[in-house]
N, C-alpha and C. Protein backbone atom coordinates (compact mmCIF):
# COMPACT_ATOMS: atom_id res chain seq x y z
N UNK A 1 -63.74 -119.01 78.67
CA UNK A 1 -64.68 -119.78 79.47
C UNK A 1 -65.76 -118.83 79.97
N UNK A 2 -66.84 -119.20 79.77
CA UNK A 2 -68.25 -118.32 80.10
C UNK A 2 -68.40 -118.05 81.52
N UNK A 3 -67.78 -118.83 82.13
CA UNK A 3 -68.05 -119.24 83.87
C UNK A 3 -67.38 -118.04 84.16
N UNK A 4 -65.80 -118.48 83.95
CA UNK A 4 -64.44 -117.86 84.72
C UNK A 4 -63.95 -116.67 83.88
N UNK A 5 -64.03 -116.41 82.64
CA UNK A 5 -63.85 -115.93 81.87
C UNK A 5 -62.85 -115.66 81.65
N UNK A 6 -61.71 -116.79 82.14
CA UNK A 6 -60.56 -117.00 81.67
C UNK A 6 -60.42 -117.51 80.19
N UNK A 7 -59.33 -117.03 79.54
CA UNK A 7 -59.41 -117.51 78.02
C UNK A 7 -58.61 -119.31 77.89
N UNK A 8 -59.31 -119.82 77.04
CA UNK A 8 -59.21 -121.11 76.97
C UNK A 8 -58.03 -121.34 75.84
N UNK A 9 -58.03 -120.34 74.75
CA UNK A 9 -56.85 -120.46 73.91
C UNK A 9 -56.44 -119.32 73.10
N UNK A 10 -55.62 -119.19 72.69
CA UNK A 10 -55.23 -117.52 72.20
C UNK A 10 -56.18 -117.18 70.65
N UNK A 11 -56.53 -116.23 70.59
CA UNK A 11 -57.20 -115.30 69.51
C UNK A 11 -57.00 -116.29 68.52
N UNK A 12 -57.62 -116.23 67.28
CA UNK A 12 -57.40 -116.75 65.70
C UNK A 12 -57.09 -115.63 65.17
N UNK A 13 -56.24 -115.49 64.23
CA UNK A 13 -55.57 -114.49 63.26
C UNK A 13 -57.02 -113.95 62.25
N UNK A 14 -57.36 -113.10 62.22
CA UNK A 14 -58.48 -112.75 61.16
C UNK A 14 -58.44 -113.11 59.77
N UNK A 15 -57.34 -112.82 59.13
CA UNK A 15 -56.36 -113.00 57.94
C UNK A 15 -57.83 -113.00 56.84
N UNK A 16 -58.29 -113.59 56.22
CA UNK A 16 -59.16 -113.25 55.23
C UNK A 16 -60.53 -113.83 55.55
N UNK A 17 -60.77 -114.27 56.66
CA UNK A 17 -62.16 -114.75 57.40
C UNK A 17 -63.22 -113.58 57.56
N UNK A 18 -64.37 -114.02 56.86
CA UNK A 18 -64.99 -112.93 57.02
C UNK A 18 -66.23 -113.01 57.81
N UNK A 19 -66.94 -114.20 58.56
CA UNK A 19 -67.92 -114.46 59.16
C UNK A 19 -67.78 -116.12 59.94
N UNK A 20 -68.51 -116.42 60.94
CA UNK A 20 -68.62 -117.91 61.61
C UNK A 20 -70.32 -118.06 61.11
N UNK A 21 -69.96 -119.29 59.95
CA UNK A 21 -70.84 -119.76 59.14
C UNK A 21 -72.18 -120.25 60.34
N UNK A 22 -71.50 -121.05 61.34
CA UNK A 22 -72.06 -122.15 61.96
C UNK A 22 -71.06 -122.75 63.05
N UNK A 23 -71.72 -123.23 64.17
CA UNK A 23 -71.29 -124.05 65.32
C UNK A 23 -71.98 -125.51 64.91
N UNK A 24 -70.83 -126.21 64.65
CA UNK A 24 -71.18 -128.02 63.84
C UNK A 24 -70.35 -128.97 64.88
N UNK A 25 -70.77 -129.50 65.93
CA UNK A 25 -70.69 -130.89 66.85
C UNK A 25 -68.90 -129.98 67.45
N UNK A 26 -68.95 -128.91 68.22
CA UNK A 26 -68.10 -128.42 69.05
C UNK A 26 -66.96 -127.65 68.18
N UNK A 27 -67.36 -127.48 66.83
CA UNK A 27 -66.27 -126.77 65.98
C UNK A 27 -67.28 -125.42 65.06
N UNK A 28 -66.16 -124.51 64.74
CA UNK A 28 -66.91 -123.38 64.59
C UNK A 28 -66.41 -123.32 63.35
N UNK A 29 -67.45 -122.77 62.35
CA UNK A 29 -66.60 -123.09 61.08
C UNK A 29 -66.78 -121.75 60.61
N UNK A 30 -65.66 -120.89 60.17
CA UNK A 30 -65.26 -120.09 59.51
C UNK A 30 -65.15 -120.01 58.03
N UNK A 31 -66.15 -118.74 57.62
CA UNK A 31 -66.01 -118.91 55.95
C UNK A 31 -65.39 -117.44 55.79
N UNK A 32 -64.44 -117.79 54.62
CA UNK A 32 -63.11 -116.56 54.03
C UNK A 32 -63.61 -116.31 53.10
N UNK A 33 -63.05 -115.50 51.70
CA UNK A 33 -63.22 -114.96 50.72
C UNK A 33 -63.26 -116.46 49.89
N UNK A 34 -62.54 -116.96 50.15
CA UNK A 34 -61.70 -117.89 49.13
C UNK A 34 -61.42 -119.93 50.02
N UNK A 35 -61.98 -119.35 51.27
CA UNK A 35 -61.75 -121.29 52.11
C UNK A 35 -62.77 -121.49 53.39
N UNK A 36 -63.08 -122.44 53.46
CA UNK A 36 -63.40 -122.65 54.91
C UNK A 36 -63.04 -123.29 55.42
N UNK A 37 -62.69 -123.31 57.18
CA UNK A 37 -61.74 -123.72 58.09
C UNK A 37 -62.78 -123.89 58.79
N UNK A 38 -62.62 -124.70 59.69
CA UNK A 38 -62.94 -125.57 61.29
C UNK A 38 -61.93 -125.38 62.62
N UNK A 39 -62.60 -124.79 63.40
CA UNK A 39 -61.83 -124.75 64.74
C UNK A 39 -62.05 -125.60 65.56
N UNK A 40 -61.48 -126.14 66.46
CA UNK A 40 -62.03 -127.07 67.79
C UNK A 40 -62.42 -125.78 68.92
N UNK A 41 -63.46 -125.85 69.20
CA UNK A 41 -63.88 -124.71 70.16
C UNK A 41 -63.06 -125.53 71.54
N UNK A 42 -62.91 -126.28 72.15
CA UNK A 42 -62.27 -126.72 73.36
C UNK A 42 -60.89 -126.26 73.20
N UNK A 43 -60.14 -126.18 72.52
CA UNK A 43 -58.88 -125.98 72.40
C UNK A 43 -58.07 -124.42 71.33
N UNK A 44 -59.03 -124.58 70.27
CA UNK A 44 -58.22 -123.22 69.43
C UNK A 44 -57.56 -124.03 68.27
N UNK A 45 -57.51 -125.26 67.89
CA UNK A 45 -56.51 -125.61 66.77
C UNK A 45 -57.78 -126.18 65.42
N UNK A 46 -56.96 -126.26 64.41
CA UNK A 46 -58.12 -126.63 63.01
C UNK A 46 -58.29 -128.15 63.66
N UNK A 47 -59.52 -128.15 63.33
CA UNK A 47 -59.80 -129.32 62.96
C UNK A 47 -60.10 -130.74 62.13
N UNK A 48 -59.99 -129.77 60.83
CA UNK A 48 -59.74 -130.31 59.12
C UNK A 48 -57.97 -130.51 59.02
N UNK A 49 -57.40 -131.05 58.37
CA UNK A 49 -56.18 -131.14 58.34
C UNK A 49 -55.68 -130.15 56.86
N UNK A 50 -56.60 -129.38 56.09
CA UNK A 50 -56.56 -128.10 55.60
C UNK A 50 -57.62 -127.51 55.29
N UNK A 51 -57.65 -126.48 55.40
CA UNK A 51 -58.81 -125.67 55.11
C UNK A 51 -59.55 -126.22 53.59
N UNK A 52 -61.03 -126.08 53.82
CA UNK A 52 -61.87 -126.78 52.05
C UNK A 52 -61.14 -124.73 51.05
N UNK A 53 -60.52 -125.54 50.20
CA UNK A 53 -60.32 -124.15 48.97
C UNK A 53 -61.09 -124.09 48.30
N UNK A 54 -61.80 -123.00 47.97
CA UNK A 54 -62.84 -122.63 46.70
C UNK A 54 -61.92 -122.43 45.61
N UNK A 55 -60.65 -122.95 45.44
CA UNK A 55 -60.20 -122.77 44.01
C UNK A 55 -60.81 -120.66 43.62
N UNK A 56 -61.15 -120.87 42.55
CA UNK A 56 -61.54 -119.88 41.62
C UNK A 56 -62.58 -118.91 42.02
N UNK A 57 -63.17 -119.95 42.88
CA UNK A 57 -64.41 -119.03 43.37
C UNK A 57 -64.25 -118.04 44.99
N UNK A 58 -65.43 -117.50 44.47
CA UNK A 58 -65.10 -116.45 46.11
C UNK A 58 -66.44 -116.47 46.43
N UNK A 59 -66.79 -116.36 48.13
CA UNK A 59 -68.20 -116.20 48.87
C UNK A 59 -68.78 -115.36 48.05
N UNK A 60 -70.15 -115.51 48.16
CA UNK A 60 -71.14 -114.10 47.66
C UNK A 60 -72.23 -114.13 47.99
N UNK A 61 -71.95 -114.66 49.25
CA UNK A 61 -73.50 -114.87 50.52
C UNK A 61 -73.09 -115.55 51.76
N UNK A 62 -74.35 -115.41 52.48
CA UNK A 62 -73.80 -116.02 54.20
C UNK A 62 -74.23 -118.04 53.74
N UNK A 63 -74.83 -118.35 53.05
CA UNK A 63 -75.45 -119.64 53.29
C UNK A 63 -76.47 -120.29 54.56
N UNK A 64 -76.14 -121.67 54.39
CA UNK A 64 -76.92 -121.77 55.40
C UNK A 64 -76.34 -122.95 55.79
N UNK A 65 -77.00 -123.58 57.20
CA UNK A 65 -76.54 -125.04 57.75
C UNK A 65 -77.90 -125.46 58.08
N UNK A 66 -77.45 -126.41 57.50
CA UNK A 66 -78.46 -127.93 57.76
C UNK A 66 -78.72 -129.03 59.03
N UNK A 67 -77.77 -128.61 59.72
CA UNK A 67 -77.04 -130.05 60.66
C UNK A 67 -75.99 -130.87 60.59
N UNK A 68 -75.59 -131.17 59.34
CA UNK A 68 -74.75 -131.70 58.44
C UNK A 68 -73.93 -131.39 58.02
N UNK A 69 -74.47 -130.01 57.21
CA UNK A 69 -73.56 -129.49 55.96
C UNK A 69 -73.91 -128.47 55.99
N UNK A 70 -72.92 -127.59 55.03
CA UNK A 70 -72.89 -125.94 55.29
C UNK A 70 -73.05 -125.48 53.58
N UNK A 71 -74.47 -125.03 53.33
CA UNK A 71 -74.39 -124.68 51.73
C UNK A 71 -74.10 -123.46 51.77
N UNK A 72 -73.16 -123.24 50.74
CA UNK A 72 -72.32 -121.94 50.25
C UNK A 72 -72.45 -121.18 49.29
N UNK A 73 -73.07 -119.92 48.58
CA UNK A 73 -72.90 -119.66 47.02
C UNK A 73 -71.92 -119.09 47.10
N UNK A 74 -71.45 -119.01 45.68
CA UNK A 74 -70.08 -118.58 45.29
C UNK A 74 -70.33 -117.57 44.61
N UNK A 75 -69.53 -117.06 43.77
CA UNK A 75 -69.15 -116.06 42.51
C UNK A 75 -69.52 -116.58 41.32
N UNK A 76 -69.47 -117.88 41.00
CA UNK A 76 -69.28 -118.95 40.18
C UNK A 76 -70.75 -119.50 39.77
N UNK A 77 -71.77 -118.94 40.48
CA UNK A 77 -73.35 -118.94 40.41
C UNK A 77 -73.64 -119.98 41.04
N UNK A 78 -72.93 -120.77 41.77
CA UNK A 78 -72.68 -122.72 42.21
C UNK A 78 -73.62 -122.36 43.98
N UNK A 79 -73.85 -123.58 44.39
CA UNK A 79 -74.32 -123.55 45.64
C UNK A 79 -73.51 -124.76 45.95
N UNK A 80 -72.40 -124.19 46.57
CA UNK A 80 -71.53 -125.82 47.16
C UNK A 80 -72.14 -126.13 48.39
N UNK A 81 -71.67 -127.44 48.47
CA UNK A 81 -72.12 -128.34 49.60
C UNK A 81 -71.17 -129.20 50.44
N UNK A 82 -71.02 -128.40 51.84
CA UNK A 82 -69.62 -128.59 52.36
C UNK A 82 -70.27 -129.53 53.44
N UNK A 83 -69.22 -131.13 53.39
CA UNK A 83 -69.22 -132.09 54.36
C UNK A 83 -68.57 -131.39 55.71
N UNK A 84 -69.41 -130.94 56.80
CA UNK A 84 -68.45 -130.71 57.91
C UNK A 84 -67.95 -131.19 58.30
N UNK A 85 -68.46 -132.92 58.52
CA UNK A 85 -67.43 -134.12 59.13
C UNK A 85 -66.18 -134.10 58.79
N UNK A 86 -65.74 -134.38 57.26
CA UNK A 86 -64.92 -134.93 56.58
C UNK A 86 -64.00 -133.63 55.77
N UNK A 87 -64.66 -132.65 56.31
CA UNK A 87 -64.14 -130.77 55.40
C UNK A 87 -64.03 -131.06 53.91
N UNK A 88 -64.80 -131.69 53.29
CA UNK A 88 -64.77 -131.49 52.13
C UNK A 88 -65.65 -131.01 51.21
């Protein structure tokens, strides 16, 4: 908490996360080598019911956000296009 600076929920594990893509309607979305995940910033838990998998592919840039959506390049030469609403 910014105020009190009491902590609101315990650390996230780093595990293969390598940057916070974007802050999308109170969730922070985390892009890995290989997935991206959604946090609930009020609380600390996912907010997708699993992380989006790049399958085959791996990051090979920061991207960008739109408002919407979070475009991604890959390894794979692709520019995916991730629904934040719906994590897909």
């Amino acid at each position: 908490d910014v105020i009190t600076g009491q902590r609101k929920w315990d650390p996230i594990k780093r595990e293969d996360y390598l940057f916070v893509g974007c802050v999308h309607r109170g969730k922070i979305i985390l892009i890995g080598k290989k997935n991206v995940r959604a946090v609930n910033l009020s609380d600390g838990k996912d907010t997708w019911s699993t992380p989006i998998d790049l399958e085959s592919e791996f990051v090979s840039g920061r991207g960008f956000y739109d408002g919407e959506h979070y475009y991604l390049p890959t390894t794979g030469r692709q520019l995916l296009k991730l629904d934040l609403e719906a994590g897909k």
